[in-house]
C-alpha atoms as a PDB file:
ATOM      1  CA  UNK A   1      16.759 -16.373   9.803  1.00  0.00           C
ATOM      2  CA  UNK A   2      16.697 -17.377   6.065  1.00  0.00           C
ATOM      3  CA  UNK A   3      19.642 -17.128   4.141  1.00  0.00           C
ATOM      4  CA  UNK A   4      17.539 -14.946   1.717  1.00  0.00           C
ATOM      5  CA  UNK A   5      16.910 -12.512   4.058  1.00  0.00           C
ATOM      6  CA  UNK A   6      20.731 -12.177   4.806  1.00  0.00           C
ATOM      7  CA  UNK A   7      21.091 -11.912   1.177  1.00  0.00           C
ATOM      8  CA  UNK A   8      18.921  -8.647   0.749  1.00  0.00           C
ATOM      9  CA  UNK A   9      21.025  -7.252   3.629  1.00  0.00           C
ATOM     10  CA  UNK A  10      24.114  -7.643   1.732  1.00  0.00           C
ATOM     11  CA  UNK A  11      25.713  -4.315  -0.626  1.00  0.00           C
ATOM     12  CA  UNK A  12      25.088  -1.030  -0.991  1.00  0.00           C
ATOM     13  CA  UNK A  13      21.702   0.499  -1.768  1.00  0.00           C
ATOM     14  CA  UNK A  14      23.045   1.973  -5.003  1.00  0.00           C
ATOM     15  CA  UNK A  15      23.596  -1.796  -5.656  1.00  0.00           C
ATOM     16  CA  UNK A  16      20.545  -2.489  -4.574  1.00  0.00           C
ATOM     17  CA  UNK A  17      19.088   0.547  -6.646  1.00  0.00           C
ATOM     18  CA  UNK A  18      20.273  -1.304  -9.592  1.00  0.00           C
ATOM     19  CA  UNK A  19      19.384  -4.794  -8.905  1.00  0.00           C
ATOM     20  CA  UNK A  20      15.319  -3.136  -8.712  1.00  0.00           C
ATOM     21  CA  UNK A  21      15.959  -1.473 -12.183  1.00  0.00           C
ATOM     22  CA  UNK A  22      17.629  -4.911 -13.723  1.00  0.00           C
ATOM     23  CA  UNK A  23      15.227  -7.345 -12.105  1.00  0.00           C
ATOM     24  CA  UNK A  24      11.497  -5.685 -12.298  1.00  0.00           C
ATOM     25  CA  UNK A  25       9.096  -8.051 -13.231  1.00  0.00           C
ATOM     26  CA  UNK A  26       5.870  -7.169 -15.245  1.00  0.00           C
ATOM     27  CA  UNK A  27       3.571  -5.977 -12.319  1.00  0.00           C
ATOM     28  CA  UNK A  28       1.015  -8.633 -10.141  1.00  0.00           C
ATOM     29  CA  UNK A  29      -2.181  -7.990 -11.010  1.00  0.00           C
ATOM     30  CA  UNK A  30      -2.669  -7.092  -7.782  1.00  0.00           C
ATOM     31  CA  UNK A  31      -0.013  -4.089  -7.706  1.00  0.00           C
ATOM     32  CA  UNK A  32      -0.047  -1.407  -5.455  1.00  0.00           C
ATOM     33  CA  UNK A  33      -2.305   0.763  -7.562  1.00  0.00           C
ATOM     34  CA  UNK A  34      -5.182  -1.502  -6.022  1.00  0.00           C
ATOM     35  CA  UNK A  35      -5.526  -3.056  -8.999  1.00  0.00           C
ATOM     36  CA  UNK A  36      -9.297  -4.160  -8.612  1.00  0.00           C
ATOM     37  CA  UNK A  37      -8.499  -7.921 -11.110  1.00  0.00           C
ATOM     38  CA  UNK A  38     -10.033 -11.191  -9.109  1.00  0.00           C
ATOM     39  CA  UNK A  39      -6.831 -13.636  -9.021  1.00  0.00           C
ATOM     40  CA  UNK A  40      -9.616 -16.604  -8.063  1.00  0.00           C
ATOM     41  CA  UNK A  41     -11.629 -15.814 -11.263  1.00  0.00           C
ATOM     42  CA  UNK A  42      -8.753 -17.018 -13.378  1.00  0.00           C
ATOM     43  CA  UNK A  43      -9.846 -18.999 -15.994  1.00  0.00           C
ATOM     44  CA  UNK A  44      -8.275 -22.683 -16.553  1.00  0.00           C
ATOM     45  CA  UNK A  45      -5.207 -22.507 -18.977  1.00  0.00           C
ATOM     46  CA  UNK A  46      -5.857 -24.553 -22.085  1.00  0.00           C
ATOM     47  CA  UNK A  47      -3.389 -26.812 -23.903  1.00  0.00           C
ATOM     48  CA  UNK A  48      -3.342 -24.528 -26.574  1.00  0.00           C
ATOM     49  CA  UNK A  49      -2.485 -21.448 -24.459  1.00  0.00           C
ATOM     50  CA  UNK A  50       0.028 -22.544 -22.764  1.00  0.00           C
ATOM     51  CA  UNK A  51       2.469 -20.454 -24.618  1.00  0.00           C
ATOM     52  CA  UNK A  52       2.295 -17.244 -23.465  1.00  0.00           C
ATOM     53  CA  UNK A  53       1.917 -13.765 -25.450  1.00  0.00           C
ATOM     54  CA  UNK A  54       4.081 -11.147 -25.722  1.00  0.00           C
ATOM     55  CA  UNK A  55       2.717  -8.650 -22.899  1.00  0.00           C
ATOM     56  CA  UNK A  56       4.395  -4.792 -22.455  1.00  0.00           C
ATOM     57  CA  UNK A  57       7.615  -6.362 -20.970  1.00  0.00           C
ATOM     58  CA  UNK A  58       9.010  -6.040 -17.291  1.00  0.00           C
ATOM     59  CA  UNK A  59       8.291  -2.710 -15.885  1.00  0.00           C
ATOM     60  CA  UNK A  60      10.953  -0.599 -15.273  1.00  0.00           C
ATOM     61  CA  UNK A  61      11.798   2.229 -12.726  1.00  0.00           C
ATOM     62  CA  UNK A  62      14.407   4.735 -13.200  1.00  0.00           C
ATOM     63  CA  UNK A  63      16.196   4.987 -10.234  1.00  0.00           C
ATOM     64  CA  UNK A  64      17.678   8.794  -9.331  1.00  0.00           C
ATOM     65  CA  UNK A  65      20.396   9.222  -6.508  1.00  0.00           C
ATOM     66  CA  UNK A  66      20.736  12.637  -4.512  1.00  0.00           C
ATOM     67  CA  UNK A  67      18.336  14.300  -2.455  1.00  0.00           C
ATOM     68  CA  UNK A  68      18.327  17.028  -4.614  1.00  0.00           C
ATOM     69  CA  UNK A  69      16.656  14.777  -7.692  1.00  0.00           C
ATOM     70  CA  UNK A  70      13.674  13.236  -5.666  1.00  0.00           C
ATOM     71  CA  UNK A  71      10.655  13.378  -6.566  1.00  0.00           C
ATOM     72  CA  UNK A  72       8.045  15.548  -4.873  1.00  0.00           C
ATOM     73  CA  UNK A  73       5.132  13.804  -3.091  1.00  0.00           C
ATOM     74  CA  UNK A  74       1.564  16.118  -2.376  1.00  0.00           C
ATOM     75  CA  UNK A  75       0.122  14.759   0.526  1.00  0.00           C
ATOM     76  CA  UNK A  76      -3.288  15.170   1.621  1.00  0.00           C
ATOM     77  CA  UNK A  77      -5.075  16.422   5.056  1.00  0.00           C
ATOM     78  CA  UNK A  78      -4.409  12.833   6.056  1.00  0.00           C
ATOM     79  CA  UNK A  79      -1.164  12.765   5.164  1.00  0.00           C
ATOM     80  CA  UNK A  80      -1.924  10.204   2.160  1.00  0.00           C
ATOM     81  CA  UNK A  81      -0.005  10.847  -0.965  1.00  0.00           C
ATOM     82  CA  UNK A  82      -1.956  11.872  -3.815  1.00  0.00           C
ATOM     83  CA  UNK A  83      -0.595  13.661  -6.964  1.00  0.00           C
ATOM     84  CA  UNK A  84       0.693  12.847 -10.747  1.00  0.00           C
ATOM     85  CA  UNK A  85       3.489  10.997  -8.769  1.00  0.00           C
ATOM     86  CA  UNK A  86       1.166   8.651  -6.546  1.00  0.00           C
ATOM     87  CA  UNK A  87       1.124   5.902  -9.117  1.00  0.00           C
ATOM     88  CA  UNK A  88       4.795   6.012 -10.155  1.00  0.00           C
ATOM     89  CA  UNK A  89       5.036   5.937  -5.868  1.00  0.00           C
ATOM     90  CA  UNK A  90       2.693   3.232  -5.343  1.00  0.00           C
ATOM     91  CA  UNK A  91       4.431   0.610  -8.253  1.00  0.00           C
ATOM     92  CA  UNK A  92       8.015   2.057  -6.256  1.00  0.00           C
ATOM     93  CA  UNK A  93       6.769   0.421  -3.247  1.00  0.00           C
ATOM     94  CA  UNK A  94       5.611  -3.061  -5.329  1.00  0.00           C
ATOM     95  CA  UNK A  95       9.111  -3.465  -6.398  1.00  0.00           C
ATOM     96  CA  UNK A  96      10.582  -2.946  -3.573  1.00  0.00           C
ATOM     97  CA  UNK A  97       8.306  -6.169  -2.078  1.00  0.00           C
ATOM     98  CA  UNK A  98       9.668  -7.978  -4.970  1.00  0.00           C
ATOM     99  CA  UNK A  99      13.190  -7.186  -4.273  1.00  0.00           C
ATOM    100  CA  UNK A 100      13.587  -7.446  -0.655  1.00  0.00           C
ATOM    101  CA  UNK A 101      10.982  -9.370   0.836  1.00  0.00           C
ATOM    102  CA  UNK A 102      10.968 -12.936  -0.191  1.00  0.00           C
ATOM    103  CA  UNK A 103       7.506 -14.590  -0.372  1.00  0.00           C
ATOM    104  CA  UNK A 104       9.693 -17.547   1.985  1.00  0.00           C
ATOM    105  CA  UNK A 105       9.278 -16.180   4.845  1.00  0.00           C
ATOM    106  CA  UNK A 106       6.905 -16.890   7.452  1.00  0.00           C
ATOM    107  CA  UNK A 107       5.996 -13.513   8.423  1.00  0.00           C
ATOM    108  CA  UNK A 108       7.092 -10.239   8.342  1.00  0.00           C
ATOM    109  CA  UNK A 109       8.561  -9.617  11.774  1.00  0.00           C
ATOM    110  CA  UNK A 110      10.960 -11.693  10.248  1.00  0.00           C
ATOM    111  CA  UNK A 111      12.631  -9.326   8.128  1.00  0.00           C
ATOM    112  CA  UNK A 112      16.379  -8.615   9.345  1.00  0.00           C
ATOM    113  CA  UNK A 113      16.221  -4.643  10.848  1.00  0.00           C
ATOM    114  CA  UNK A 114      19.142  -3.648   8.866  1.00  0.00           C
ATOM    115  CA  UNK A 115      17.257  -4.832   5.634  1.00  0.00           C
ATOM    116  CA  UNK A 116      14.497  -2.545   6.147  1.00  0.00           C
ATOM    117  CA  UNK A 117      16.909   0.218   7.394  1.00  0.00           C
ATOM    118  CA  UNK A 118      18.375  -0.267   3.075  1.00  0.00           C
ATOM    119  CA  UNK A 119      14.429  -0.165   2.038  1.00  0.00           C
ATOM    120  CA  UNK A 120      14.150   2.804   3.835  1.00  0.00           C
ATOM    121  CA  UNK A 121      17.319   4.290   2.562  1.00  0.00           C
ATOM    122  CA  UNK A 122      16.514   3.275  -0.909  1.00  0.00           C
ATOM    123  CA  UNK A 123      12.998   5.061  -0.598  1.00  0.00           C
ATOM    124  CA  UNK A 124      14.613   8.372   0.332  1.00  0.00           C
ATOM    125  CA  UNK A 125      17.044   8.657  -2.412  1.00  0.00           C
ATOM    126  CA  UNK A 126      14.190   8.242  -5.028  1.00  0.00           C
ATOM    127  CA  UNK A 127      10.949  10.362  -3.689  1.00  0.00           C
ATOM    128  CA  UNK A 128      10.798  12.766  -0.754  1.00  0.00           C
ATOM    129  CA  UNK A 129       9.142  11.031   2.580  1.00  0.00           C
ATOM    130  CA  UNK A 130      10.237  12.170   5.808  1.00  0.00           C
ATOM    131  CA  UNK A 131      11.212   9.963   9.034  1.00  0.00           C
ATOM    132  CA  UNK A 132       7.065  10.785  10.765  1.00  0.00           C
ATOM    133  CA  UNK A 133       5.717   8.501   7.736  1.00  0.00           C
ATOM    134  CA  UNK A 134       8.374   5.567   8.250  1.00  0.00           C
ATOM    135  CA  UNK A 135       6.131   3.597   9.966  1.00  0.00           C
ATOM    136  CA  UNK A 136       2.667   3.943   8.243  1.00  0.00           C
ATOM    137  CA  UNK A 137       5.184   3.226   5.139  1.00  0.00           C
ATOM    138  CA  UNK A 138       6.117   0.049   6.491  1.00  0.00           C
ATOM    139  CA  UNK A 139       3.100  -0.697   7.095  1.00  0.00           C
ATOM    140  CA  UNK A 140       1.844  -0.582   3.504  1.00  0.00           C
ATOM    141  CA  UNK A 141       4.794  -2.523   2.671  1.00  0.00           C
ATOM    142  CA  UNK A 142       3.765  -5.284   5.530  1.00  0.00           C
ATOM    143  CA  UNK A 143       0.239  -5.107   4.174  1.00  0.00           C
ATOM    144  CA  UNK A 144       1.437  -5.472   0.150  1.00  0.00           C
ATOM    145  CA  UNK A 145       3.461  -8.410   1.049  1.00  0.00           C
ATOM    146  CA  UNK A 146       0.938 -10.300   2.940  1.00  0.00           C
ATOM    147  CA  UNK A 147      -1.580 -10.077   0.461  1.00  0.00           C
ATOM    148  CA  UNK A 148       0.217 -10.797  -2.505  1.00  0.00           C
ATOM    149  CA  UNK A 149       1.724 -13.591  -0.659  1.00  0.00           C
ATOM    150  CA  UNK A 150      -1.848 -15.205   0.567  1.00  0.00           C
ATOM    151  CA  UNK A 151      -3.070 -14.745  -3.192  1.00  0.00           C
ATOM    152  CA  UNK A 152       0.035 -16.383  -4.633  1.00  0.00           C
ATOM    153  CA  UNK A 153      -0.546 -19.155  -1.988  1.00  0.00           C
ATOM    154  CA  UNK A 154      -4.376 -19.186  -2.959  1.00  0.00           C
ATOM    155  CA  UNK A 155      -3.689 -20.075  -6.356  1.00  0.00           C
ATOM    156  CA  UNK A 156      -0.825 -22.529  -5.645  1.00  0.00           C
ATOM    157  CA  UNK A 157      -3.935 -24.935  -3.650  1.00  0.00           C
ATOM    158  CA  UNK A 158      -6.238 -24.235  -6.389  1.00  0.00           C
ATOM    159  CA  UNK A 159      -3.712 -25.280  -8.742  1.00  0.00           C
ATOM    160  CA  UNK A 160      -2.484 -28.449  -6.844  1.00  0.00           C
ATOM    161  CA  UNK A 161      -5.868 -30.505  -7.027  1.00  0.00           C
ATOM    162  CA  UNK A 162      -5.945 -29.775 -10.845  1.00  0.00           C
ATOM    163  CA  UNK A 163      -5.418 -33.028 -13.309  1.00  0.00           C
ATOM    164  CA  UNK A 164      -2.231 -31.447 -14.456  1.00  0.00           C
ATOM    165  CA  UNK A 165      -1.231 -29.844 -11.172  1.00  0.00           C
ATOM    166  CA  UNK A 166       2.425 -29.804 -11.882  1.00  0.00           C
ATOM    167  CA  UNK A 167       2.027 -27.621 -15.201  1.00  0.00           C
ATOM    168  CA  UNK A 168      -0.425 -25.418 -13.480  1.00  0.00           C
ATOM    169  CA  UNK A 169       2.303 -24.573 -10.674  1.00  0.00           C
ATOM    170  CA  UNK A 170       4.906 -24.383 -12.825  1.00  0.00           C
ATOM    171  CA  UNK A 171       3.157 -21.703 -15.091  1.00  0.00           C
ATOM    172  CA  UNK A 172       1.951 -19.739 -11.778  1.00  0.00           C
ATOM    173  CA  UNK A 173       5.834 -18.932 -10.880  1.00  0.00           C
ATOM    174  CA  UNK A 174       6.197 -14.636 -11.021  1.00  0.00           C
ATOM    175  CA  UNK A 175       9.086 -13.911 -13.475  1.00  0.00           C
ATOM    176  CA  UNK A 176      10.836 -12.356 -10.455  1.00  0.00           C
ATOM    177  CA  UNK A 177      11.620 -15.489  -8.493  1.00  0.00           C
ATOM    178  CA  UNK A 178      14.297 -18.035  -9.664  1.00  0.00           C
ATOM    179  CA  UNK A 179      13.112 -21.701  -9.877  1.00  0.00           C
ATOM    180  CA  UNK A 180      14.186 -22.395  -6.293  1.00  0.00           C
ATOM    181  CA  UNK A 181      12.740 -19.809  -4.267  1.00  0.00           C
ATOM    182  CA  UNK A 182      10.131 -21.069  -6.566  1.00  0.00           C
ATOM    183  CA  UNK A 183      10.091 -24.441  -5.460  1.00  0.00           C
ATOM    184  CA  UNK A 184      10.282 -24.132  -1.977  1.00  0.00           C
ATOM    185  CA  UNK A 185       7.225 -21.430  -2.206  1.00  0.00           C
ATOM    186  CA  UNK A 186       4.965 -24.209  -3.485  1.00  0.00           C
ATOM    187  CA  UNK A 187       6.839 -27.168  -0.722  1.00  0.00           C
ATOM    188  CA  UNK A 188       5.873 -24.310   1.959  1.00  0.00           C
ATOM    189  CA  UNK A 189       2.196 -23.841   0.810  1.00  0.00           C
ATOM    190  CA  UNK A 190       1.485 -27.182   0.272  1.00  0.00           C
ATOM    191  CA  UNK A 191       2.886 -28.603   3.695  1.00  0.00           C
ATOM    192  CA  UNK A 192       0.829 -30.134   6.483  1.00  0.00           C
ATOM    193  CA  UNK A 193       2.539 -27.263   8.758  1.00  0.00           C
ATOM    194  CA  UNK A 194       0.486 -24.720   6.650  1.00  0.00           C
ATOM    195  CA  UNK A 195      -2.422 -26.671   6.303  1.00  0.00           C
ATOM    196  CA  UNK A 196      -2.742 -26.931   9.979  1.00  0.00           C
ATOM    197  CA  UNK A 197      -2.254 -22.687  10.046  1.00  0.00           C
ATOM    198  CA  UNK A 198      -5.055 -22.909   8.026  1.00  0.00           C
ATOM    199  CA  UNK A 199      -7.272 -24.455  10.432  1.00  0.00           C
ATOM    200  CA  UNK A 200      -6.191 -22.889  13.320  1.00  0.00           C
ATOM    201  CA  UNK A 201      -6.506 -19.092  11.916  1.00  0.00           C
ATOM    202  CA  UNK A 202      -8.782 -17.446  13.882  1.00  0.00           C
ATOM    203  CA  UNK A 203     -12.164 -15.965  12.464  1.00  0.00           C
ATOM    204  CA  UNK A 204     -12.176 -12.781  11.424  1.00  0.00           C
ATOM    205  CA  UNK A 205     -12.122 -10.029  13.930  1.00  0.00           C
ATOM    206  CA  UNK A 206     -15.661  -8.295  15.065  1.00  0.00           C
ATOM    207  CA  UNK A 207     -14.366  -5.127  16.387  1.00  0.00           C
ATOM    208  CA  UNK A 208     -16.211  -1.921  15.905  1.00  0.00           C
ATOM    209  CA  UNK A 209     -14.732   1.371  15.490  1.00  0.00           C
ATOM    210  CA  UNK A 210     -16.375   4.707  16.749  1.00  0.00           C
ATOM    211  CA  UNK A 211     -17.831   5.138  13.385  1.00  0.00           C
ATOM    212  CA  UNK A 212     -18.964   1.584  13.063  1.00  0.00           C
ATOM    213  CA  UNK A 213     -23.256   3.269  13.304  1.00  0.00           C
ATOM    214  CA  UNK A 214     -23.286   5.029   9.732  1.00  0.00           C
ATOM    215  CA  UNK A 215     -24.793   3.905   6.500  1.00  0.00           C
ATOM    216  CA  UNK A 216     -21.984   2.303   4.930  1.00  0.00           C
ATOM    217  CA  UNK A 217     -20.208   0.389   8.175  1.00  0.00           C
ATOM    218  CA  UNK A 218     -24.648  -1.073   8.255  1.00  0.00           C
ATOM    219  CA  UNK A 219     -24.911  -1.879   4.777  1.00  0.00           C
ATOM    220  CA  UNK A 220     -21.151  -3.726   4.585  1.00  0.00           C
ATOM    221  CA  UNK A 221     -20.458  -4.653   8.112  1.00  0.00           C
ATOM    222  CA  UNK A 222     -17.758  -3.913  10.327  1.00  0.00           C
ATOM    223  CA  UNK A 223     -14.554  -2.519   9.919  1.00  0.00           C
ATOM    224  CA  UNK A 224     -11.392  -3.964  10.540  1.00  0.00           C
ATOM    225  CA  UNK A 225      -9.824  -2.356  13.477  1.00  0.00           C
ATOM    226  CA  UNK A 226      -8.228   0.714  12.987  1.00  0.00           C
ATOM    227  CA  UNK A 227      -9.258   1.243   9.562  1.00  0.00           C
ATOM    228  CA  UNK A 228     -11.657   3.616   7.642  1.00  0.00           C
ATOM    229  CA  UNK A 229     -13.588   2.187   4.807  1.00  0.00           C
ATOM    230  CA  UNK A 230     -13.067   4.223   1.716  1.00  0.00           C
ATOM    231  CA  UNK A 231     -10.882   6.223   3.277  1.00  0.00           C
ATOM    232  CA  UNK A 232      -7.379   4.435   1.932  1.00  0.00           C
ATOM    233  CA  UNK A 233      -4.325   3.181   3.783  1.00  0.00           C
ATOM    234  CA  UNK A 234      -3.152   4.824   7.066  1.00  0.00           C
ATOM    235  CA  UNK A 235      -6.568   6.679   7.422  1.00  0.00           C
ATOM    236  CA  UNK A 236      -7.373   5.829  11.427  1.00  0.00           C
ATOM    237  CA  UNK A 237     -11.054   6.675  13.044  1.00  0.00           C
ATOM    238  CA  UNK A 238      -9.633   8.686  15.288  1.00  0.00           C
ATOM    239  CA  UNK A 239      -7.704  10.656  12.305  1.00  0.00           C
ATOM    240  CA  UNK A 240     -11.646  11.069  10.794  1.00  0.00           C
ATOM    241  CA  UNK A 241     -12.785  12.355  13.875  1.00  0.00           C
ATOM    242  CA  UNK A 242      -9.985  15.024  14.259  1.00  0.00           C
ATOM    243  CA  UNK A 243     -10.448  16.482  10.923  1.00  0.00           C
ATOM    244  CA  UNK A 244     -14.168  16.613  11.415  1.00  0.00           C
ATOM    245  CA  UNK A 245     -13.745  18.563  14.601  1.00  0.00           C
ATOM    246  CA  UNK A 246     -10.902  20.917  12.843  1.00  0.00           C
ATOM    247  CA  UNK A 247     -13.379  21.394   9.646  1.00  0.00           C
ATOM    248  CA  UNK A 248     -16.033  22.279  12.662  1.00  0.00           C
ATOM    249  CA  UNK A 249     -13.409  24.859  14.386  1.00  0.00           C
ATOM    250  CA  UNK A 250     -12.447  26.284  10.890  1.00  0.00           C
ATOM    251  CA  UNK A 251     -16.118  26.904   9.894  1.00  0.00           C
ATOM    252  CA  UNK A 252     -17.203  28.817  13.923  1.00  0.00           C
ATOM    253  CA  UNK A 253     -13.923  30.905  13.109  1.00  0.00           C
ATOM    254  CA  UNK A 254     -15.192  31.727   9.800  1.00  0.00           C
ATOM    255  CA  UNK A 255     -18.531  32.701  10.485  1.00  0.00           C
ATOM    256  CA  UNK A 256     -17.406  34.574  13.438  1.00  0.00           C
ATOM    257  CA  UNK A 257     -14.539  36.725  11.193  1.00  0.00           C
ATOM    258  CA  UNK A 258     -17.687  37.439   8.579  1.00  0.00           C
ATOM    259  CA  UNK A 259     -20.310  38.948  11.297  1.00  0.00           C
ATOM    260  CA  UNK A 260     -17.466  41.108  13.004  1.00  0.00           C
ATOM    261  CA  UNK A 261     -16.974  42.528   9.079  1.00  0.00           C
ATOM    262  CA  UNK A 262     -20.541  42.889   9.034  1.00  0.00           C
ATOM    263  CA  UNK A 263     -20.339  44.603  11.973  1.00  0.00           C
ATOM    264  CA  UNK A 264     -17.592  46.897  10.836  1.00  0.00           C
ATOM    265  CA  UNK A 265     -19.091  47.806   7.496  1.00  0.00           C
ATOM    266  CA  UNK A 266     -22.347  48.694   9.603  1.00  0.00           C
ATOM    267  CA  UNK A 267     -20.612  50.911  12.099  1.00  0.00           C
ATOM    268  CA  UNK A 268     -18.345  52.889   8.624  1.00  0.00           C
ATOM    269  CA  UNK A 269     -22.098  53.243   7.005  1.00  0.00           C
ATOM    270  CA  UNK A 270     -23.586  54.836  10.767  1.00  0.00           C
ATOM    271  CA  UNK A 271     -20.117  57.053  10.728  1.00  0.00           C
ATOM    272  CA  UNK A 272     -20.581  58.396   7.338  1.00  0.00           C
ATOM    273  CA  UNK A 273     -24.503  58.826   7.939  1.00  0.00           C
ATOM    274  CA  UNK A 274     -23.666  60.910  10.946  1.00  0.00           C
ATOM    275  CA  UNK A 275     -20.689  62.923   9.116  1.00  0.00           C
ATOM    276  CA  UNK A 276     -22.609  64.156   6.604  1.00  0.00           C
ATOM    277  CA  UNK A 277     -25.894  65.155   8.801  1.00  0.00           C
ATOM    278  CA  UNK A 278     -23.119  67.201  10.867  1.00  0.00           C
ATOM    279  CA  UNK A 279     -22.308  69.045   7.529  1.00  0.00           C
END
């Protein structure tokens, strides 16, 4: 295991609290908002550009301690947050990637247990999530850092076969990660080991789900397993098909409560009829 990854294990999470709010870099364009930019429609960087302009600065979160000061989450039928907090939530979650997870690693699983244990605990002192939604958490997290990973090491191989490859690379480096991690980012990417990944990565998986016959799987294709186009993160087929049923069960119970008051309000009108002809 990377001595990086030991290094994120390392002090409290109120340490770790404030290495987030000290460090927080101004946010990828591809943040966890879904921010809808295309990284590999960058446009070359011209002599004169090279100096950069003054953006909005590093964003910053203000980190609270105590349960008692978390922030609410709403939650939908699916469980998904939604809500005036869900952006605040979903940027949380970005720096948290940025801070914990080096972009070193070769995967995921190899994240030390008690590091994630100090994500976790560093979640819960800041917004309201219970232990159920741990792991469709982590998996967001998994899912963040593998993409912004693959589109960091996109750009590092489009940059490497420009003229001036090593200003291009060197101008690609997020503000959050010192010159070395830097360095051995771009050594990693542009290894025959990875290369070789490349080639051997298998083709993209033709699994259907049990929805995989309407309009929009026809039109678009497939979805990838497990997943429900359009329907966010942690949205399963099988979570689709239980609501639909429920909605179904809800409506039967509805109609039945309105014809048995229909059939009450008939019966009071036959009882008054036949009070008042006994008068």
């Amino acid at each position: 295991m990377s001595k990086m990854v030991k290094k994120c294990g390392k002090g409290s999470v109120a340490e770790i609290q404030e290495n987030i709010t000290n460090k927080l870099s101004r946010m990828d364009s591809n943040n966890s908002a879904n921010s809808s930019e295309d990284l590999h429609g960058k446009e070359p960087i011209a002599d004169e550009k090279i100096d950069k302009k003054k953006g909005r600065g590093a964003s910053k979160l203000k980190m609270v301690s105590g349960q008692d000061k978390c922030k609410e989450l709403e939650r939908n039928e699916f469980g998904q947050p939604i809500g005036d907090n869900l952006v605040k939530y979903a940027s949380f979650l970005g720096c948290m990637i940025k801070e914990f997870v080096p972009y070193t690693l070769d995967g995921w699983s190899d994240i030390d247990e008690e590091v994630k244990d100090r994500m976790w605990s560093c979640l819960q002192m800041t917004y309201k999530v219970e232990d159920w939604e741990k792991k469709t958490i982590f998996q967001k997290l998994a899912k963040l850092w593998r993409d912004r990973k693959s589109k960091l090491q996109i750009l590092v191989r489009e940059a490497n076969t420009s003229r001036v490859a090593s200003r291009d690379l060197s101008l690609l480096k997020p503000e959050f990660m010192d010159q070395n991690q830097w360095d051995l980012f771009v050594q990693m990417t542009l290894s025959s080991t990875f290369q070789k990944k490349i080639l051997e990565c298998p083709p993209e998986s033709q699994n259907t789900t049990n929805i995989a016959d309407d309009a929009i799987s026809i039109v678009f294709g497939n979805e990838a397993r497990g997943r429900v186009r359009g329907m966010g993160f942690g949205v399963t087929p099988s979570k689709v098909g239980a609501s639909v049923r429920q909605n179904g069960m809800v409506q039967q119970l509805q109609t039945i409560v309105q014809n048995v008051q229909q059939q009450m309000q008939e019966m009071r009108q036959q009882n008054q009829l036949e009070m008042q002809e006994i008068r």
